[in-house]
Protein backbone atom coordinates (compact mmCIF):
# COMPACT_ATOMS: atom_id res chain seq x y z
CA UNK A 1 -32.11 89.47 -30.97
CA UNK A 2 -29.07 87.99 -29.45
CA UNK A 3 -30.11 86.28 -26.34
CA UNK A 4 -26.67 87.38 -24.58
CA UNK A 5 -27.43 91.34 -24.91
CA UNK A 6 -31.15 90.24 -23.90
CA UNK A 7 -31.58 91.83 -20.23
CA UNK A 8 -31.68 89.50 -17.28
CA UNK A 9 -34.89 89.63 -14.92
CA UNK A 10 -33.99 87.83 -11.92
CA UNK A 11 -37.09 86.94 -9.52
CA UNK A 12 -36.19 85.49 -5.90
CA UNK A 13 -38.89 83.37 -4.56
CA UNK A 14 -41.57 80.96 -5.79
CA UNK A 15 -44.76 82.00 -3.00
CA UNK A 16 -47.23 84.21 -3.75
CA UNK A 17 -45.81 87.67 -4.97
CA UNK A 18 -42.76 85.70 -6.85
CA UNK A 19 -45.11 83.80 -8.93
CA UNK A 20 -47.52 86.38 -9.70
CA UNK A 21 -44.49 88.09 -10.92
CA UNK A 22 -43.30 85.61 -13.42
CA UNK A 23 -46.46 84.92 -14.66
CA UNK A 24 -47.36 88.42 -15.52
CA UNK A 25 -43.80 89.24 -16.97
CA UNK A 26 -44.52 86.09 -19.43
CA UNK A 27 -47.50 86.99 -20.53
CA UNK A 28 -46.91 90.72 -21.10
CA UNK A 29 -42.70 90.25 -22.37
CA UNK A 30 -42.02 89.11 -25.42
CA UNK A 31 -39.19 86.75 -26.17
CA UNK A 32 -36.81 88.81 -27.26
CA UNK A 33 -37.52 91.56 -24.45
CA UNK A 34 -35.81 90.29 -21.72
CA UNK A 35 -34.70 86.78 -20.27
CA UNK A 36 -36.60 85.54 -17.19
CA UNK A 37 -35.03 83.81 -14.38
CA UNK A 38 -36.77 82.29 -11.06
CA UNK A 39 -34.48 81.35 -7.79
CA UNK A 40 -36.57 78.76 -5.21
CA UNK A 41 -35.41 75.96 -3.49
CA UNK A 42 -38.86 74.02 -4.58
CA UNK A 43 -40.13 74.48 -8.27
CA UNK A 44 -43.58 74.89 -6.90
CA UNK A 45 -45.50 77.60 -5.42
CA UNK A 46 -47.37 76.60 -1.44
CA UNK A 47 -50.81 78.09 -0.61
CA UNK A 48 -49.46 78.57 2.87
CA UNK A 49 -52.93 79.80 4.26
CA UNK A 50 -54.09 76.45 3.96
CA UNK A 51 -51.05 74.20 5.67
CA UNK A 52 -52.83 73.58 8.88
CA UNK A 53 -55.12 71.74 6.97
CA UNK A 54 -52.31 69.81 6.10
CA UNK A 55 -51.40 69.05 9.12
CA UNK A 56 -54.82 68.04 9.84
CA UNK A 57 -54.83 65.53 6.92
CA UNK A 58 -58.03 67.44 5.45
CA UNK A 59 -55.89 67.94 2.41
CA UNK A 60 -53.31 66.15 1.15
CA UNK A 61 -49.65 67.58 0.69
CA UNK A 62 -49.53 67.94 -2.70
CA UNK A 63 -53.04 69.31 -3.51
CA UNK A 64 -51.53 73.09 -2.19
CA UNK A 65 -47.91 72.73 -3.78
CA UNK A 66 -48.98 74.00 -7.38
CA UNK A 67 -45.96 73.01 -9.84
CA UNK A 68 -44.25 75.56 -11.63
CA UNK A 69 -43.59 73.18 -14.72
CA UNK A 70 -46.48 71.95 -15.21
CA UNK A 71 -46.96 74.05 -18.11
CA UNK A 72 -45.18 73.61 -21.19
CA UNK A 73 -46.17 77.22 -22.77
CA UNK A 74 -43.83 79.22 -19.87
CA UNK A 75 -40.26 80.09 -20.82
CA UNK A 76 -38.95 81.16 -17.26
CA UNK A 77 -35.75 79.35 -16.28
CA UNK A 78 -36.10 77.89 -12.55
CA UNK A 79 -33.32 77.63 -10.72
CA UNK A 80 -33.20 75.12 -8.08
CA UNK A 81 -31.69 76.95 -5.08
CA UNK A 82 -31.80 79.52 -2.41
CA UNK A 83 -30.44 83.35 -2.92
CA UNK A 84 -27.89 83.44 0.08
CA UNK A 85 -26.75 87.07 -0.68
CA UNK A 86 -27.16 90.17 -3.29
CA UNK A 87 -24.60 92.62 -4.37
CA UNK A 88 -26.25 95.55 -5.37
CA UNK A 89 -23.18 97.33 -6.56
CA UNK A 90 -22.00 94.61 -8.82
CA UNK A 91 -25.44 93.46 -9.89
CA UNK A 92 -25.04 89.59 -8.92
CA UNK A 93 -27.12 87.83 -6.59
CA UNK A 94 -25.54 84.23 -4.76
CA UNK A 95 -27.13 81.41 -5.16
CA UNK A 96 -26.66 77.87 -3.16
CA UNK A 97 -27.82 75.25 -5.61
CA UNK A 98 -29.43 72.31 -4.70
CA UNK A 99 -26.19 70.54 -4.87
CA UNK A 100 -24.90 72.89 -2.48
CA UNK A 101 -22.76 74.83 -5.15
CA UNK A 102 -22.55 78.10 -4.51
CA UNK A 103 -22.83 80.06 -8.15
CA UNK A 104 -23.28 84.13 -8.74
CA UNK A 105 -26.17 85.04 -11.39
CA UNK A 106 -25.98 88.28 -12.84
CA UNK A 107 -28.88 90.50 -13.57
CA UNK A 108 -30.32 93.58 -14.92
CA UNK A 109 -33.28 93.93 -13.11
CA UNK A 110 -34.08 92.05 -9.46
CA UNK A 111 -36.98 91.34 -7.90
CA UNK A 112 -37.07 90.75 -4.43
CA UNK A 113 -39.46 87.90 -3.01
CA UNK A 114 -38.13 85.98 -0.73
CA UNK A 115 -41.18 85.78 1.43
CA UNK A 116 -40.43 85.43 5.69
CA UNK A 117 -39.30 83.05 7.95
CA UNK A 118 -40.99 81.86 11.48
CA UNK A 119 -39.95 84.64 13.81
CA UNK A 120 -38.09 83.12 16.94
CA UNK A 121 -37.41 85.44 20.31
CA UNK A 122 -34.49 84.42 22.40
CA UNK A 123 -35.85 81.91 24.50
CA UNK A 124 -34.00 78.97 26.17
CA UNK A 125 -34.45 75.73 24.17
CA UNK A 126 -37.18 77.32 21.43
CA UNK A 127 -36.02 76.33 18.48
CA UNK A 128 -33.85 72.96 19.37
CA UNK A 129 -37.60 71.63 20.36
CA UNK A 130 -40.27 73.46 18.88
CA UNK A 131 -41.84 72.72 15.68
CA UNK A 132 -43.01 75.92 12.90
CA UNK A 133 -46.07 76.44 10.67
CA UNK A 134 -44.56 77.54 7.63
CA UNK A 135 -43.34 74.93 4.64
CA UNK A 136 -44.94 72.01 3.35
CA UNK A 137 -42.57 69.60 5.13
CA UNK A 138 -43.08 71.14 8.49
CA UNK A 139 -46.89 70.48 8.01
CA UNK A 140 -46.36 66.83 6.83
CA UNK A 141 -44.47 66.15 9.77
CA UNK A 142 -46.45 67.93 12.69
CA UNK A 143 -49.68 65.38 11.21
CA UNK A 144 -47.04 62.60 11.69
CA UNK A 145 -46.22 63.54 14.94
CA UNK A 146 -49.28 64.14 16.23
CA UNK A 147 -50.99 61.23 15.78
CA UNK A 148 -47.47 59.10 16.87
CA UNK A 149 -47.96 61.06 19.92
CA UNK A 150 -51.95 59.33 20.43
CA UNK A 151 -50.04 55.77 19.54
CA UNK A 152 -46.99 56.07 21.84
CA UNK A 153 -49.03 57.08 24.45
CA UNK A 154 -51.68 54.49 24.13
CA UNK A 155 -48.21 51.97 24.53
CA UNK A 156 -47.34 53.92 27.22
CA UNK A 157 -47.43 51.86 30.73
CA UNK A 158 -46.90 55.50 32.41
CA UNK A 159 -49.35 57.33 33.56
CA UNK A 160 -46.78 60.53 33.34
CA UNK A 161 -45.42 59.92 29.88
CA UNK A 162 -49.04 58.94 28.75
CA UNK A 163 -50.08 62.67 30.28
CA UNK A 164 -47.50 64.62 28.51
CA UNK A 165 -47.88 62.98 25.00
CA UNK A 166 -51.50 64.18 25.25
CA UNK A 167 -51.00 67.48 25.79
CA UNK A 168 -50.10 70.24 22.60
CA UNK A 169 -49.18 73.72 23.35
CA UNK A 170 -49.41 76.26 20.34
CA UNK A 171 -47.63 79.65 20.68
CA UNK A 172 -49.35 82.65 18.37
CA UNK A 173 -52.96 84.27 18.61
CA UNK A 174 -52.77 85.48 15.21
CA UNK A 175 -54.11 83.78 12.07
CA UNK A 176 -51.86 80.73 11.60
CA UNK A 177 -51.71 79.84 15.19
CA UNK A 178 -55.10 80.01 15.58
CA UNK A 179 -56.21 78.00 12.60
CA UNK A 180 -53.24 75.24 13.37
CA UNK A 181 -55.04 74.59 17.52
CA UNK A 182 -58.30 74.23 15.63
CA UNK A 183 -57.89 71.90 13.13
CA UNK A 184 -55.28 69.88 15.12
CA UNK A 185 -57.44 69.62 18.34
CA UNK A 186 -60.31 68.25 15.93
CA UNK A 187 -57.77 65.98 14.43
CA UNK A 188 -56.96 64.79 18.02
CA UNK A 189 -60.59 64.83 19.23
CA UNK A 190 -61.68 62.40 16.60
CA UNK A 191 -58.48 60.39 16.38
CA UNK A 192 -59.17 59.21 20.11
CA UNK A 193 -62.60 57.35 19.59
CA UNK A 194 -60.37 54.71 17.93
CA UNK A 195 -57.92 54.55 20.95
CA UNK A 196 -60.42 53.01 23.17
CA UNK A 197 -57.55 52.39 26.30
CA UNK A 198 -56.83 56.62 26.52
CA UNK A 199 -58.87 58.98 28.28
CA UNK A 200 -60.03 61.56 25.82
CA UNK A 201 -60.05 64.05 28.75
CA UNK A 202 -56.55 63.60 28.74
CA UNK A 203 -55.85 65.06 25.45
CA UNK A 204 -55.21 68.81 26.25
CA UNK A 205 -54.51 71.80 23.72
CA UNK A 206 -53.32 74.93 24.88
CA UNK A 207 -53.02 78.21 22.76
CA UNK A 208 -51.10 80.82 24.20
CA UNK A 209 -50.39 84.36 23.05
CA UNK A 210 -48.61 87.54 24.29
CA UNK A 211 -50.97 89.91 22.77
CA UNK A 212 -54.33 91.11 25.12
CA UNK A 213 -56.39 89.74 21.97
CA UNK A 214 -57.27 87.03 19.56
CA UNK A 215 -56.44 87.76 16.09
CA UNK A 216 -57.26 91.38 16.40
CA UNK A 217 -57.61 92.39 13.02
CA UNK A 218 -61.13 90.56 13.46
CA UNK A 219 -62.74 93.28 15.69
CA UNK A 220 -63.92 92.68 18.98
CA UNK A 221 -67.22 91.02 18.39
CA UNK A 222 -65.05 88.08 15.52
CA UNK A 223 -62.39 88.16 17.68
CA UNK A 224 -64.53 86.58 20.94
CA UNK A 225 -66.57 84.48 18.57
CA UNK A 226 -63.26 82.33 17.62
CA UNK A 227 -62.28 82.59 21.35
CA UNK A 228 -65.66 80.81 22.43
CA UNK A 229 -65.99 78.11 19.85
CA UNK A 230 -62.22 77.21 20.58
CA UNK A 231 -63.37 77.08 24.30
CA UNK A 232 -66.15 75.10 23.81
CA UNK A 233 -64.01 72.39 21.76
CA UNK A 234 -61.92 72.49 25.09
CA UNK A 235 -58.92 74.57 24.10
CA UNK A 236 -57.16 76.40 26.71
CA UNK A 237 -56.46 79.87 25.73
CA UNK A 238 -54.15 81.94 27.80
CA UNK A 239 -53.39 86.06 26.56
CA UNK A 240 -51.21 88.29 27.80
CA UNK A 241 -48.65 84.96 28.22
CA UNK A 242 -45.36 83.30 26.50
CA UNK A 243 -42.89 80.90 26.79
CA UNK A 244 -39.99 81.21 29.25
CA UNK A 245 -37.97 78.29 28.21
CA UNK A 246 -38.76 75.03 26.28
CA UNK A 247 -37.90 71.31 26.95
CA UNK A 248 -37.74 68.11 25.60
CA UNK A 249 -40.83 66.97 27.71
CA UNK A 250 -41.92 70.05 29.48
CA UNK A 251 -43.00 73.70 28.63
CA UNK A 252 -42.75 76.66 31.24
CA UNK A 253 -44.87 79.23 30.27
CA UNK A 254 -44.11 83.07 31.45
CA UNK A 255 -46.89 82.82 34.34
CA UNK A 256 -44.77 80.31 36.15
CA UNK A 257 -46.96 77.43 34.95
CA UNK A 258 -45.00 74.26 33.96
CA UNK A 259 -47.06 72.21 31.21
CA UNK A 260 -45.35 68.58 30.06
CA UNK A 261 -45.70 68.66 26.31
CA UNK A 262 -43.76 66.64 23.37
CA UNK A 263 -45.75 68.93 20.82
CA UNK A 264 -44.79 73.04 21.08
CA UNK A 265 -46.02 74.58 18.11
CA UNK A 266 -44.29 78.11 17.47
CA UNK A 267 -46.14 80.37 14.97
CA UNK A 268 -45.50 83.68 16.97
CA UNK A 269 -44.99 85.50 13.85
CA UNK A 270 -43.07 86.06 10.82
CA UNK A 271 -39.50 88.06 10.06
CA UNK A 272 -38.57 88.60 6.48
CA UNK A 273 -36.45 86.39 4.84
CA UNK A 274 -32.50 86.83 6.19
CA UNK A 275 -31.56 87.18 2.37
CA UNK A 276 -32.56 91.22 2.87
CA UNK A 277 -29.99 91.78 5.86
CA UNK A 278 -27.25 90.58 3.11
CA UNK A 279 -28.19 93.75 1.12
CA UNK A 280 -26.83 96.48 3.41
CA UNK A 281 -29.87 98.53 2.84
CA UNK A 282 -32.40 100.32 5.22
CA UNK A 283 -35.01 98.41 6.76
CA UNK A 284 -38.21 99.03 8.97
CA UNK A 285 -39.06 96.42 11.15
CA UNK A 286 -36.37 93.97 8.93
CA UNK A 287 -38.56 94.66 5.63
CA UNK A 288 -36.84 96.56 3.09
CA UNK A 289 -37.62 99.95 2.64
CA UNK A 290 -39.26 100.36 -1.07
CA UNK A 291 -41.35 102.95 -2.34
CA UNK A 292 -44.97 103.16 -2.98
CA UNK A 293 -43.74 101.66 -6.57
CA UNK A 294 -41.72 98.70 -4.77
CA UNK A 295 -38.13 100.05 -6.62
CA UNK A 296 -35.56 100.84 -3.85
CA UNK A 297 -33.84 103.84 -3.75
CA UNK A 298 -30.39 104.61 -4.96
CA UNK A 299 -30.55 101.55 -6.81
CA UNK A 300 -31.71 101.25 -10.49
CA UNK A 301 -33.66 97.89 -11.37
CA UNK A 302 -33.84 96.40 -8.16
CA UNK A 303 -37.40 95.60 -6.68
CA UNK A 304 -39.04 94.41 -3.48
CA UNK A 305 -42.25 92.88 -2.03
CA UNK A 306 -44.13 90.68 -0.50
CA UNK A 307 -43.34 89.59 3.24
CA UNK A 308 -39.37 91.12 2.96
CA UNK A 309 -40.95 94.67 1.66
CA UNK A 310 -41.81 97.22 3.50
CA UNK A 311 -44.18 98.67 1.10
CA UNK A 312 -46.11 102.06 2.14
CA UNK A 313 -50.34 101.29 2.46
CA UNK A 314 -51.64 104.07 0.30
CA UNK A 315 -55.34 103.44 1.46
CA UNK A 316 -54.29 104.62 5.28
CA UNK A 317 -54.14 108.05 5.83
CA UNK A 318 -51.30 107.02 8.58
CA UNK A 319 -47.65 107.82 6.00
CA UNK A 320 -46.40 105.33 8.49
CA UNK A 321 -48.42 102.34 7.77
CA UNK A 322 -47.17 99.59 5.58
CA UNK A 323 -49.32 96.42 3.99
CA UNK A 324 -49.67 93.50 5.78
CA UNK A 325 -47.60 90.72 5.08
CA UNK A 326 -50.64 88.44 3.45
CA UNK A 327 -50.85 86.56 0.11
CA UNK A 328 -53.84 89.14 -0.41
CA UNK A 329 -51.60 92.14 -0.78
CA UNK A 330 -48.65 89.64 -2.36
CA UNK A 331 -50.31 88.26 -5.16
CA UNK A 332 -52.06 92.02 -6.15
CA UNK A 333 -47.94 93.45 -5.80
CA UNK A 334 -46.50 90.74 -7.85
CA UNK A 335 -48.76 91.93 -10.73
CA UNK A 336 -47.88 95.74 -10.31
CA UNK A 337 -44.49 94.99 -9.87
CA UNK A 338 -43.94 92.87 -13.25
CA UNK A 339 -45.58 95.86 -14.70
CA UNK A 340 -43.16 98.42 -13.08
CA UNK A 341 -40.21 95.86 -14.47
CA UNK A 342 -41.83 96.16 -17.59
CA UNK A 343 -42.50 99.81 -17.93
CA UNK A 344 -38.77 100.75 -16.36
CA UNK A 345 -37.17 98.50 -19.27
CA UNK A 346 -39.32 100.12 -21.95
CA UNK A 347 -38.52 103.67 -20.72
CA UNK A 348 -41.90 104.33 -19.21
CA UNK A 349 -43.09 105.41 -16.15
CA UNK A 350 -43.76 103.12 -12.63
CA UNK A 351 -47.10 103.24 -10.78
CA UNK A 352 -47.60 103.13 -7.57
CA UNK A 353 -49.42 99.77 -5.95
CA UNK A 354 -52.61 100.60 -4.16
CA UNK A 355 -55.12 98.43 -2.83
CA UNK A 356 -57.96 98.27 -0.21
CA UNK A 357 -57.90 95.19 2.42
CA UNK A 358 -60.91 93.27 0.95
CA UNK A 359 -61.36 91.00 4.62
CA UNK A 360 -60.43 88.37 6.54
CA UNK A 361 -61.47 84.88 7.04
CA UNK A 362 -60.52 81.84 9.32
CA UNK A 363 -61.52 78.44 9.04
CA UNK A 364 -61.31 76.76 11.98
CA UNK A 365 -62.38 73.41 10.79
CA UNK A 366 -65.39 71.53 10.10
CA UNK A 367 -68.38 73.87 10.36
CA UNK A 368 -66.65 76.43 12.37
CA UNK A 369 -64.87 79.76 10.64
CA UNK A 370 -65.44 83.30 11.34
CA UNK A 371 -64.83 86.02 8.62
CA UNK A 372 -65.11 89.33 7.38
CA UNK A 373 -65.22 90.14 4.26
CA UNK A 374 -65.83 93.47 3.29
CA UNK A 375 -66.63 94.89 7.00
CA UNK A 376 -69.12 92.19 7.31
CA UNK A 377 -69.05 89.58 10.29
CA UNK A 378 -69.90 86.54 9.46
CA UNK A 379 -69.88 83.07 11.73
CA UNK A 380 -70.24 79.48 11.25
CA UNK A 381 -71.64 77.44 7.73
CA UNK A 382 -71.61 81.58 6.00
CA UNK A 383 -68.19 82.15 7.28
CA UNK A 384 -66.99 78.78 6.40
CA UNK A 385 -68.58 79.18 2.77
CA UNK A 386 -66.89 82.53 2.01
CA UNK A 387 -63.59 81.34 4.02
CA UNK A 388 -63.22 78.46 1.67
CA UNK A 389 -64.44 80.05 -1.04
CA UNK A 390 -61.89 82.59 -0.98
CA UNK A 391 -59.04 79.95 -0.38
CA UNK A 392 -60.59 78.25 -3.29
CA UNK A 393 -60.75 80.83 -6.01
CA UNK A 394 -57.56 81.90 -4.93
CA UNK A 395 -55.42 78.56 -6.12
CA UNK A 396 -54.00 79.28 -9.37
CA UNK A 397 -54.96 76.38 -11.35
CA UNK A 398 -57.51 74.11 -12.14
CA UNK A 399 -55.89 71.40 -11.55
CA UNK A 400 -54.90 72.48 -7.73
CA UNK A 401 -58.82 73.44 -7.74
CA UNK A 402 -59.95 70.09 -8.50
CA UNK A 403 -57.78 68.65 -5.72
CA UNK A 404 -58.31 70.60 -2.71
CA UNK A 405 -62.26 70.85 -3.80
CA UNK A 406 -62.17 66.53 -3.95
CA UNK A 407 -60.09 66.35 -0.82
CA UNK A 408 -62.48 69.12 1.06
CA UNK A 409 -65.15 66.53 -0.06
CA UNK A 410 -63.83 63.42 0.81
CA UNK A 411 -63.58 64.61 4.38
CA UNK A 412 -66.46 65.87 5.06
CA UNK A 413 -68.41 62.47 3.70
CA UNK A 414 -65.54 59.61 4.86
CA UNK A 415 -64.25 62.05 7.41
CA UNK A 416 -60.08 61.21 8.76
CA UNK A 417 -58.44 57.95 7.95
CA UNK A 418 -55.61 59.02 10.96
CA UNK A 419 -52.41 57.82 8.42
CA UNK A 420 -49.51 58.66 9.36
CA UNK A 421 -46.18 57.78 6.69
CA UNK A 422 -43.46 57.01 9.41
CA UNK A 423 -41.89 60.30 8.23
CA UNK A 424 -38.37 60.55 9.61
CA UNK A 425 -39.69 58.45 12.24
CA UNK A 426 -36.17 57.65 13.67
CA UNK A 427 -34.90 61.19 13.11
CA UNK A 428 -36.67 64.16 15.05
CA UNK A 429 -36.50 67.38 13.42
CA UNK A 430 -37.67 70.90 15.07
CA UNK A 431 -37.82 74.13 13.77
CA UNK A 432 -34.04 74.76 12.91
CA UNK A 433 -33.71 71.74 11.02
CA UNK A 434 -36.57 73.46 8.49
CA UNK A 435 -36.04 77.05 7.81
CA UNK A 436 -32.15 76.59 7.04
CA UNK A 437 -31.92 80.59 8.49
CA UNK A 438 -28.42 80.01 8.91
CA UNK A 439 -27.74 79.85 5.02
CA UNK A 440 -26.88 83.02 4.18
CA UNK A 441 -24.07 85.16 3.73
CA UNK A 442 -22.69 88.28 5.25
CA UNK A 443 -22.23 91.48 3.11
CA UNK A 444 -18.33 91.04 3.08
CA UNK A 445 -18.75 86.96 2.36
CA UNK A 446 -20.86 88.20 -0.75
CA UNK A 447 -18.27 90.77 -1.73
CA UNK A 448 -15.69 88.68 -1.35
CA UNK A 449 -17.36 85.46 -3.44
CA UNK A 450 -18.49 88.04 -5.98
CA UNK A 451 -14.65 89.69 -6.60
CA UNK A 452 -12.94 85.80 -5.40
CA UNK A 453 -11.13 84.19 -8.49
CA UNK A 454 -13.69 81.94 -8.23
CA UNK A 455 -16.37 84.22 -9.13
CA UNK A 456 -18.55 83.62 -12.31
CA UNK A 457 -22.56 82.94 -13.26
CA UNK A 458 -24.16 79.86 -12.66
């Protein structure tokens, strides 16, 4: 067949659902079915549950970025970009290149997977000097920052500046937040035995979170466990409180209290990717409304899931409830959906996805980790065991396998080597200068590019 009247699959995003996606279509499409193209700005997929160790410097950068041409045997055409804007009505999504081009792609068939972006509240000075949990880069640098903090302040002649550089404030009780104060403060607590002039009682890490509770999903019983071993490494944890405004050298928190920080760490949450407000399409909660099948409706050939989906939780008996936005219920969608893609361009009939929460787990660092898998609480080396092992058996390849297994065991024999690369060490860079939210287009920019004399495919 004529690869011109072949029809176009377009996938947006290279995390956990996107990829799963691809790799399904490949391996169940042949050739001459359809052509397969992937949009993400980085031609490899991030475990993102693991990035605090990242930060950390248990594992090394690249051993969770898992390269999407590695392979020679895959036939998916990456482009290097980010999806600014989707015209449903004229079937072309906009696409700014790497070389900040701006180029329409026309499809037959979309699927949506843009993932989310760190959810920011209107606060004064939040995201000109806050740093985010969620890319690769953002973890690299917080680890570089961190431990420049423990150097500039043992240079430090003042008391004052000394005080503040010690002290880390981390915004959001929920899984990331929780995991990035753990592994950081042990980072921090065994960094300082090597800074002989600082006062380890100096270094300070507060967690803070709106919410009553720690990580409720964990249950009552879990959800205290993690509170008291973060309390007993000497983390403050203050519920029921936020952040009133943010400073270069000082945070005020809600209560009135005024903490001087260098480090605020914002992981309050997740909104979906800005690329679904370009669609013009009904949302709950800012995740596009699919079906139980992940097709919108009113539109034919044009999918959704992941973190930007709203897609309906068959287990609950609530008709309300939606799944989670975890790589758990990601991954399992970006199979069903490839098969729904499939089964609409053969003629055939979509299923609906459907699948029970299997558990939770959280490592919080060396022997420490609560988890639930299946209903059943489990604490310290068990918890850690099936928490890892999860994370573990959930890497795609071997090869990414073999690397975070090594680095896991380098760490725990030779323990930190407290590196840090001098990463835009002249150039600070916050949570705006990350995300890139302010990429996209608005409906009537799209229209307009897409019908513009300009217009064509990339």
């Amino acid at each position: 067949m004529d690869t011109v009247t072949r029809p176009r699959i377009l996938v947006v995003g290279a995390g956990f659902a996107g990829v799963e996606c691809v790799r399904r279509l490949e391996r169940r499409l042949a050739g001459s079915e359809a052509e397969i193209t992937l949009v993400t700005p980085f031609a490899y997929q991030l475990y993102l549950p693991l990035l605090p160790q990242v930060a950390s410097g248990v594992l090394t950068p690249q051993s969770i970025a898992l390269s999407l041409r590695r392979s020679k045997k895959y036939r998916t055409r990456i482009i290097p970009g980010g999806a600014i804007g989707v015209d449903l009505k004229s079937k072309v999504c906009v696409i700014r290149t790497i070389t900040d081009e701006i180029v329409n792609e026309p499809y037959d068939y979309i699927v949506l997977a843009p993932g989310s972006v760190t959810r920011t509240l209107d606060i004064p000075g939040l995201t000109e000097h806050a740093f985010g949990m969620k890319t690769l880069a953002e973890a690299a640098y917080i680890r570089d920052h961190v431990i420049s903090q423990l150097d500039l302040a043992d240079a430090s002649h003042d008391p004052a500046e000394r005080a503040s550089r010690l002290q880390f404030v981390v915004v959001g009780g929920g899984y990331a937040g929780t995991e990035t104060a753990a592994c950081l403060q042990l980072l921090t607590h065994n960094a300082v035995k090597r800074y002989p002039r600082l006062d380890p009682n100096l270094i300070k890490w507060h967690l803070i979170d709106i919410a009553p509770k720690l990580m409720p999903e964990l249950g009552d019983k879990l959800g205290r466990s993690a509170q008291d071993i973060l309390r007993r490494r000497g983390i403050d944890i203050s519920l029921g409180v936020s952040i009133a405004k943010a400073g270069p050298e000082e945070v005020t928190f809600t209560d009135g209290r005024v903490i001087p920080t260098r480090t605020l760490i914002w992981t309050a949450g997740v909104a979906a990717s800005p690329l679904i407000a370009t669609l013009g399409a009904e949302t709950v909660r800012g995740r596009l409304a699919v079906t139980a099948n992940m097709d919108l409706p009113g539109h034919d050939g044009v999918f959704a899931l992941g973190d930007a989906a709203a897609v309906p939780d068959e287990v609950k008996d609530d008709p309300d409830a939606i799944c989670p936005p975890t790589a758990q219920h990601a991954m399992r969608q970006g199979k069903v959906v490839a098969d729904n893609v499939i089964a609409t361009l053969r003629g055939q009939s979509t299923r609906p996805y459907v699948h029970k929460d299997l558990g939770l787990v959280v490592d919080l660092g060396g022997t420490d980790a609560v988890s639930k898998p299946l209903g059943i609480e489990l604490r310290g080396l068990p918890a850690q065991a099936v928490a890892r092992g999860y994370h573990w058996s959930a890497l795609r390849t071997g090869v990414a396998k073999a690397r975070v297994l090594t680095n896991w065991t380098l760490n725990a024999v030779a323990g930190d080597d407290f590196v840090r690369t001098g990463f835009q060490a002249r150039r600070a860079a916050r949570l705006k200068d990350f995300e890139h939210t302010d990429a996209y287009l608005t409906p009537e920019q799209i229209r307009a590019h897409v019908e513009g004399p300009g217009s064509g495919s990339g």
